[in-house]
Protein backbone atom coordinates (compact mmCIF):
# COMPACT_ATOMS: atom_id res chain seq x y z
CA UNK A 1 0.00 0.00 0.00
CA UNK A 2 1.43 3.20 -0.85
CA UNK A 3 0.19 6.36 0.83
CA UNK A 4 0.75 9.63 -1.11
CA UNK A 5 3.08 8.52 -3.77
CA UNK A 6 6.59 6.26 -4.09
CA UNK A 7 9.86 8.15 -4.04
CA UNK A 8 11.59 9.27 -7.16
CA UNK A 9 13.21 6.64 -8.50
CA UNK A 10 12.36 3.71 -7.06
CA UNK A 11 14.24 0.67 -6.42
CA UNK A 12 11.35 -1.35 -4.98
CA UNK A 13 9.64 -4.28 -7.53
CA UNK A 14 6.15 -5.02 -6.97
CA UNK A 15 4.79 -8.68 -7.64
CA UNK A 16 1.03 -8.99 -6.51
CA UNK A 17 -1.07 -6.34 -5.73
CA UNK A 18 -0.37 -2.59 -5.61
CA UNK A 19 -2.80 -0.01 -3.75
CA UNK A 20 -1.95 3.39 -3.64
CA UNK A 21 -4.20 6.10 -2.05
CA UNK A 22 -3.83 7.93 -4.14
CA UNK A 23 -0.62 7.08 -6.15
CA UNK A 24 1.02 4.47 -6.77
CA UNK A 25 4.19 2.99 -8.76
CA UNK A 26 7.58 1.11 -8.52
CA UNK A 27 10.21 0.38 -10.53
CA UNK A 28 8.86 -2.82 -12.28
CA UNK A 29 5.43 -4.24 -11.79
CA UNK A 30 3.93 -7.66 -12.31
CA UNK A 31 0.27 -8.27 -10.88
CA UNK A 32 -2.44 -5.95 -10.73
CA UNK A 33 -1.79 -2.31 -9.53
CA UNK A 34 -5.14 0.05 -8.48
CA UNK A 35 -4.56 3.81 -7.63
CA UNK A 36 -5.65 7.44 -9.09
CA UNK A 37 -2.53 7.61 -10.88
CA UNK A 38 0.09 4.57 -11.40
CA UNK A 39 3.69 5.01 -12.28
CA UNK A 40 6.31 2.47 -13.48
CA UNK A 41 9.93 3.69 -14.16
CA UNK A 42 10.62 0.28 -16.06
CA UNK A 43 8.31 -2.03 -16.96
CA UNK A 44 4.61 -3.43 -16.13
CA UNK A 45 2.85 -6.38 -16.46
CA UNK A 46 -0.40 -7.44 -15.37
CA UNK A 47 -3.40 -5.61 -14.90
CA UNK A 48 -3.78 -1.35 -14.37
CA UNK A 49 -6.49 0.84 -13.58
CA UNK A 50 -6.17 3.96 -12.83
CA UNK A 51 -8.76 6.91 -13.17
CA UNK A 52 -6.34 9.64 -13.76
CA UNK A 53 -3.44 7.75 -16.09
CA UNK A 54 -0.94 5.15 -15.90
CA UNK A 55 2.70 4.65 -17.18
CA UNK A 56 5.84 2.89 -17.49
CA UNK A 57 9.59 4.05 -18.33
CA UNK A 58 9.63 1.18 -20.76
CA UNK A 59 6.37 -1.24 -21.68
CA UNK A 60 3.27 -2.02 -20.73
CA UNK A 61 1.74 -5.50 -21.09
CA UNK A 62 -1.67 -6.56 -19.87
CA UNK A 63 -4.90 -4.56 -19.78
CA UNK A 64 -3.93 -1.00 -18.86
CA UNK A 65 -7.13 1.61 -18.59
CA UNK A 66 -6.57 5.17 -17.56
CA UNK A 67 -9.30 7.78 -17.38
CA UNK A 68 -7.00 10.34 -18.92
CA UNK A 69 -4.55 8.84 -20.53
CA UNK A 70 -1.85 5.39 -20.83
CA UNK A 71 1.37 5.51 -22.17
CA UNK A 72 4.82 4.06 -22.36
CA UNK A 73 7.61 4.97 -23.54
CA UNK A 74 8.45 1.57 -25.29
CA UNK A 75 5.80 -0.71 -25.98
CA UNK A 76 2.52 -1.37 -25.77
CA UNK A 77 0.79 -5.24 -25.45
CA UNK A 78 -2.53 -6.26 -24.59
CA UNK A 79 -5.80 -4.13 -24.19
CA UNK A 80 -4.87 -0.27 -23.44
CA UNK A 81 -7.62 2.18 -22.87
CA UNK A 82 -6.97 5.62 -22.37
CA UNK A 83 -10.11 8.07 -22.00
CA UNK A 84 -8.31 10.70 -23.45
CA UNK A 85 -5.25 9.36 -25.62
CA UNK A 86 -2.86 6.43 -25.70
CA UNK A 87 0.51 6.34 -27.09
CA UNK A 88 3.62 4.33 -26.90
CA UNK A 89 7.16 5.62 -27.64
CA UNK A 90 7.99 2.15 -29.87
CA UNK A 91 5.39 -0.24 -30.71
CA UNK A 92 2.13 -1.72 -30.07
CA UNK A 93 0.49 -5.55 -30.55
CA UNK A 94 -3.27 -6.15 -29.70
CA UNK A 95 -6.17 -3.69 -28.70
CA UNK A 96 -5.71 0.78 -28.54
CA UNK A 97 -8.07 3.03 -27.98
CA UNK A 98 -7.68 6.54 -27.46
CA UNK A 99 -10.73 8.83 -26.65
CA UNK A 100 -9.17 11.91 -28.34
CA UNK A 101 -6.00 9.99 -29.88
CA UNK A 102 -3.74 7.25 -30.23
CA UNK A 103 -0.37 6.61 -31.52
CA UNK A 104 2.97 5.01 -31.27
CA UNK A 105 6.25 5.59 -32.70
CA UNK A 106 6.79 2.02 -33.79
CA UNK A 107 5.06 -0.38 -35.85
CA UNK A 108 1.19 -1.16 -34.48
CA UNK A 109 -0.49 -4.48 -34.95
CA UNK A 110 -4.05 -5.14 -34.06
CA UNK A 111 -7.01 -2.99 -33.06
CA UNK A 112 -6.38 0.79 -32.94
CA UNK A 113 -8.86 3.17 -32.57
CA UNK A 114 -8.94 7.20 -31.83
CA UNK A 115 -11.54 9.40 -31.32
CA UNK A 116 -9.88 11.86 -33.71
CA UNK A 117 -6.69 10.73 -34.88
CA UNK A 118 -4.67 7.59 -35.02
CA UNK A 119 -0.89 7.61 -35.72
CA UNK A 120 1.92 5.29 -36.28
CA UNK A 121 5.51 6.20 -36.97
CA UNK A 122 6.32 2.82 -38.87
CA UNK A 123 3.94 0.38 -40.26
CA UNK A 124 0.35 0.11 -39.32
CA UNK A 125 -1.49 -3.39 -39.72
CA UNK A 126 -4.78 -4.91 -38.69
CA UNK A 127 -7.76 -2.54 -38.10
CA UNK A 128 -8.00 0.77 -37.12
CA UNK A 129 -9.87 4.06 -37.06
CA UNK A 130 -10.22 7.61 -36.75
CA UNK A 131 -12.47 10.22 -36.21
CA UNK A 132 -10.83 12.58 -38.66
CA UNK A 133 -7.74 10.83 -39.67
CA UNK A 134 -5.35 7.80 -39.78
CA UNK A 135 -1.45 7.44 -41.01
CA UNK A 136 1.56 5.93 -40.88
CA UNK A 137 4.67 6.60 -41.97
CA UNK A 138 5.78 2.99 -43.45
CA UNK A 139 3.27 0.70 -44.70
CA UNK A 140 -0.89 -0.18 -44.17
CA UNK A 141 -2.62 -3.24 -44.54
CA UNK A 142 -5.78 -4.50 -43.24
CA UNK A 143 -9.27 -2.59 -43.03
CA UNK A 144 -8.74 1.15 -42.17
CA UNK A 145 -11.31 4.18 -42.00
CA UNK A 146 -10.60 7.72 -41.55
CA UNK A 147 -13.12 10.23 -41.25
CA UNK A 148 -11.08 13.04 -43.52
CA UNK A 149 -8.58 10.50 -45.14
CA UNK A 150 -6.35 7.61 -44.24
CA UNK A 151 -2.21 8.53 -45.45
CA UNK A 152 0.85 6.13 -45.57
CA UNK A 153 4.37 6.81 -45.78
């Protein structure tokens, strides 16, 4: 159970359950973390929900929902919900939504969708949608619907 928040960077590895009133976070995860906010300097696995946002230093694997937002700053695997937007800083395999947006630097395989936009910075395969738009800078396949256009690279 953490109380407040974890100290800046943590050394501590969490395997089971993590509770924080309001914030919680280590420096690796594996189980199922619940808090207002969760933060993971390295990586996460397991299952995340968190009403204001949730992230990790490096990936996130599981089912990760955040109210505002989910992100990672390498990749993303599983089912990741963010109310607001979603992103990854490498890739992403299986299910994204984004309420406003979604996108990943990387290659994204699977099920991508965002409100308004959906991006990929390599190639972007499976299906996906968005509101106004959806690109990628490498190549598409699959069944993809922008409102305004779809692009590739």
């Amino acid at each position: 159970l953490t109380v407040w928040e974890p100290y800046e960077e943590s050394r501590g590895e969490v395997a089971g359950l993590a509770l924080g009133v309001p914030l919680t976070g280590a420096r690796r995860m594996t189980g199922l973390a619940l808090g207002m906010g969760v933060s993971v300097e390295e990586s996460f696995r397991g299952i995340g929900l968190a009403p204001f946002g949730m992230g990790a230093g490096d990936g996130l694997r599981g089912l990760m929902v955040g109210g505002l937002g989910v992100g990672a700053g390498g990749e993303l695997e599983g089912i990741v919900i963010g109310g607001l937007g979603a992103g990854a800083g490498e890739s992403a395999r299986g299910v994204v939504v984004g309420g406003l947006g979604a996108g990943v630097g990387g290659d994204l395989k699977g099920i991508a969708l965002g409100g308004l936009g959906l991006g990929a910075g390599g190639d972007l395969t499976g299906l996906a949608a968005g509101g106004l738009g959806v690109g990628a800078s490498g190549r598409v396949s699959g069944i993809l619907f922008g409102g305004l256009g779809v692009g590739a690279g």
